[in-house]
C-alpha atoms as a PDB file:
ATOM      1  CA  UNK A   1     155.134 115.812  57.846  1.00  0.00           C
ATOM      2  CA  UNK A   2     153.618 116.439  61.639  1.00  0.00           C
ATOM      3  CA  UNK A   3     151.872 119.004  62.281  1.00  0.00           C
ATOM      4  CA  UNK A   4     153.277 120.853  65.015  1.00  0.00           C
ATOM      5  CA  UNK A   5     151.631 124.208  66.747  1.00  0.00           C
ATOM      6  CA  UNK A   6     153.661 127.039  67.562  1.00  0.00           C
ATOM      7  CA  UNK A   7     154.533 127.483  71.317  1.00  0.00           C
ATOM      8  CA  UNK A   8     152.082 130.388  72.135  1.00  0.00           C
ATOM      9  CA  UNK A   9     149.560 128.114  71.594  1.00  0.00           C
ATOM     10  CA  UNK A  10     150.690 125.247  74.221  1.00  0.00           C
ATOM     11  CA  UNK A  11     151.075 128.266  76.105  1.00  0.00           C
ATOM     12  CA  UNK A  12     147.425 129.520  75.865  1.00  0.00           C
ATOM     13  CA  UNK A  13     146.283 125.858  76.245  1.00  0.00           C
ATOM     14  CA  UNK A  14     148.321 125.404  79.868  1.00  0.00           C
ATOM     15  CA  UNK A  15     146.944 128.638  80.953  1.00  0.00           C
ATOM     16  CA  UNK A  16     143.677 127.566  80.423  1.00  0.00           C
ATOM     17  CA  UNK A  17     143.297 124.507  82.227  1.00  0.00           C
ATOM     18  CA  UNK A  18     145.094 126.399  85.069  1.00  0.00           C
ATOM     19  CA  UNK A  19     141.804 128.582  85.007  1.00  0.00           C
ATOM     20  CA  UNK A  20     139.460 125.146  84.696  1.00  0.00           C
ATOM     21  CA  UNK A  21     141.259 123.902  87.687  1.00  0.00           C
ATOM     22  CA  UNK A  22     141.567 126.909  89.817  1.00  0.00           C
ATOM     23  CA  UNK A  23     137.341 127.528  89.056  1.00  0.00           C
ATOM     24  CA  UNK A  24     137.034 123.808  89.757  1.00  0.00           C
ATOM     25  CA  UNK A  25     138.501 124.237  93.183  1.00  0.00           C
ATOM     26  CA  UNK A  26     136.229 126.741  93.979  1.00  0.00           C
ATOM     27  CA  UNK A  27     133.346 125.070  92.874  1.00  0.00           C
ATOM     28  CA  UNK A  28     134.407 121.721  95.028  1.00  0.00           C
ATOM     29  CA  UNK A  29     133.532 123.625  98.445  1.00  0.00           C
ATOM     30  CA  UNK A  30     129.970 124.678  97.638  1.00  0.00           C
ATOM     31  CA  UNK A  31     128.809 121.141  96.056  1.00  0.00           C
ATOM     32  CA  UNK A  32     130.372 119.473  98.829  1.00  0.00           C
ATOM     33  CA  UNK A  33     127.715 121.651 101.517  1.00  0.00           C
ATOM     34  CA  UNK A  34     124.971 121.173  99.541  1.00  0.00           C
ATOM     35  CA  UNK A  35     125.539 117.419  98.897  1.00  0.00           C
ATOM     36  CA  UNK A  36     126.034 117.006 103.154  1.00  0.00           C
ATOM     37  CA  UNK A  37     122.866 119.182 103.456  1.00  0.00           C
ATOM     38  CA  UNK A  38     121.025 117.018 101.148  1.00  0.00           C
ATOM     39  CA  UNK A  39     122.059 114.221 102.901  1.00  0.00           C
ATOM     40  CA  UNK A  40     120.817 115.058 106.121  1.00  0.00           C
ATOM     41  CA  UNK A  41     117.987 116.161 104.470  1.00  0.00           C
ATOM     42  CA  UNK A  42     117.278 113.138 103.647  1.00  0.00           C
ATOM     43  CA  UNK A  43     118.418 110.947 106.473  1.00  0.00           C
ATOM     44  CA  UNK A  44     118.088 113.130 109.488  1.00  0.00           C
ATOM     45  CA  UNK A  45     120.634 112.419 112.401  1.00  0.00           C
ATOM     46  CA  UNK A  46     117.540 111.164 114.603  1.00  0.00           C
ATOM     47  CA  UNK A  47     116.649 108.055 112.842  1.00  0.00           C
ATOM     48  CA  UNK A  48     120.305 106.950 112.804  1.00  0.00           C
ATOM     49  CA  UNK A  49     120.042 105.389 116.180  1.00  0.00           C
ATOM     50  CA  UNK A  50     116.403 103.844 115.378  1.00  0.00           C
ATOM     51  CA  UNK A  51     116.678 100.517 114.748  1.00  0.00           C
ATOM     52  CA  UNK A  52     113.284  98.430 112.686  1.00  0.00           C
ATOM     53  CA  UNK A  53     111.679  97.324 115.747  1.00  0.00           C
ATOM     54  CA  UNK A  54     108.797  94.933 114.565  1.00  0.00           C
ATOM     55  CA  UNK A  55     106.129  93.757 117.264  1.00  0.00           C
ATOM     56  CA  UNK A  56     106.117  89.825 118.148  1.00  0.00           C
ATOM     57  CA  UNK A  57     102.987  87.980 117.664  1.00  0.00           C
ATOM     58  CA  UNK A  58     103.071  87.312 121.637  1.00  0.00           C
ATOM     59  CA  UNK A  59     103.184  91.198 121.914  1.00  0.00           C
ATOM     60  CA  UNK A  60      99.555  93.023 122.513  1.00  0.00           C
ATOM     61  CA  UNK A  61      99.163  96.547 121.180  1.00  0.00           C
ATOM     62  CA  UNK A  62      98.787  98.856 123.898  1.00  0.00           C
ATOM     63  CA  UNK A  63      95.150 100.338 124.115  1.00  0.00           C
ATOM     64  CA  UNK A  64      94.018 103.866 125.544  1.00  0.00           C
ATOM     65  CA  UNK A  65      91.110 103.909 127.234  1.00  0.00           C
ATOM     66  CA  UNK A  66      88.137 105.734 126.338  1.00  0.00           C
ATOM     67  CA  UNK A  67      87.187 108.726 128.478  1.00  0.00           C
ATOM     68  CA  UNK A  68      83.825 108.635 129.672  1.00  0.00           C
ATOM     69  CA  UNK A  69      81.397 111.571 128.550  1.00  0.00           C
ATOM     70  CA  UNK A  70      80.219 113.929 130.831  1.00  0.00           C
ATOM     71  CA  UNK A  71      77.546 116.273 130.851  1.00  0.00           C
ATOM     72  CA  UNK A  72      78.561 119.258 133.391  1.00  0.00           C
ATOM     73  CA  UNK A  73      75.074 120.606 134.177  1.00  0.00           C
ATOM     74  CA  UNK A  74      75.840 124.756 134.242  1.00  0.00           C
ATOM     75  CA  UNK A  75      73.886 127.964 136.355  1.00  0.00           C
ATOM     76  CA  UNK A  76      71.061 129.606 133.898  1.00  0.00           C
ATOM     77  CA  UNK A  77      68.056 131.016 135.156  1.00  0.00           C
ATOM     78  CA  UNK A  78      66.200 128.971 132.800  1.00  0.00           C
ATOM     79  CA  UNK A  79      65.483 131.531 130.257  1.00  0.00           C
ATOM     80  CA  UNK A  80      66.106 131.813 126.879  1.00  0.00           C
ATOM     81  CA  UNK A  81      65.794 135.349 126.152  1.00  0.00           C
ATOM     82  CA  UNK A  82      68.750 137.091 124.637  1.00  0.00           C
ATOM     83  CA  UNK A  83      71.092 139.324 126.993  1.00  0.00           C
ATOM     84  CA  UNK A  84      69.597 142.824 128.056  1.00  0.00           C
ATOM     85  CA  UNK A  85      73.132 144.647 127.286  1.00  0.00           C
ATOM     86  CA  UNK A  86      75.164 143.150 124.385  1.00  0.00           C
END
């Protein structure tokens, strides 16, 4: 003989997944902003436009020049005492 449940019970069940769904549905809206955040997090909109430039062998790095050190002579008296007021 089947088993069969009573109808209260199909009607428990139904309700039920009505509350899964309607919780899911709220739950959809948050994961979805986190997962775009993430995303950009992770591939920010400024390297979309960047494209893997590699230098050619025929290409020379560009070099700075070196600043040349000078010594800019300053206005003591030539002593070395320390200050008369501090």
């Amino acid at each position: 003989m089947k088993r069969r449940y009573p109808l209260a019970v199909y009607i428990i069940l139904g309700l039920a997944l009505i509350g899964v769904a309607a919780q899911a549905a709220k739950l959809i809206v948050p994961i979805v902003v986190f997962g775009v955040i993430f995303l950009l997090y992770k591939f920010p909109p400024n390297t979309w436009g960047k494209r893997n430039r590699r230098t050619s062998g025929s290409a020379r790095p560009r070099r700075s020049k070196n600043a040349s050190f000078r010594v800019i002579d300053g206005n003591k008296d030539g002593s070395d005492e320390p200050p008369k007021y501090h």
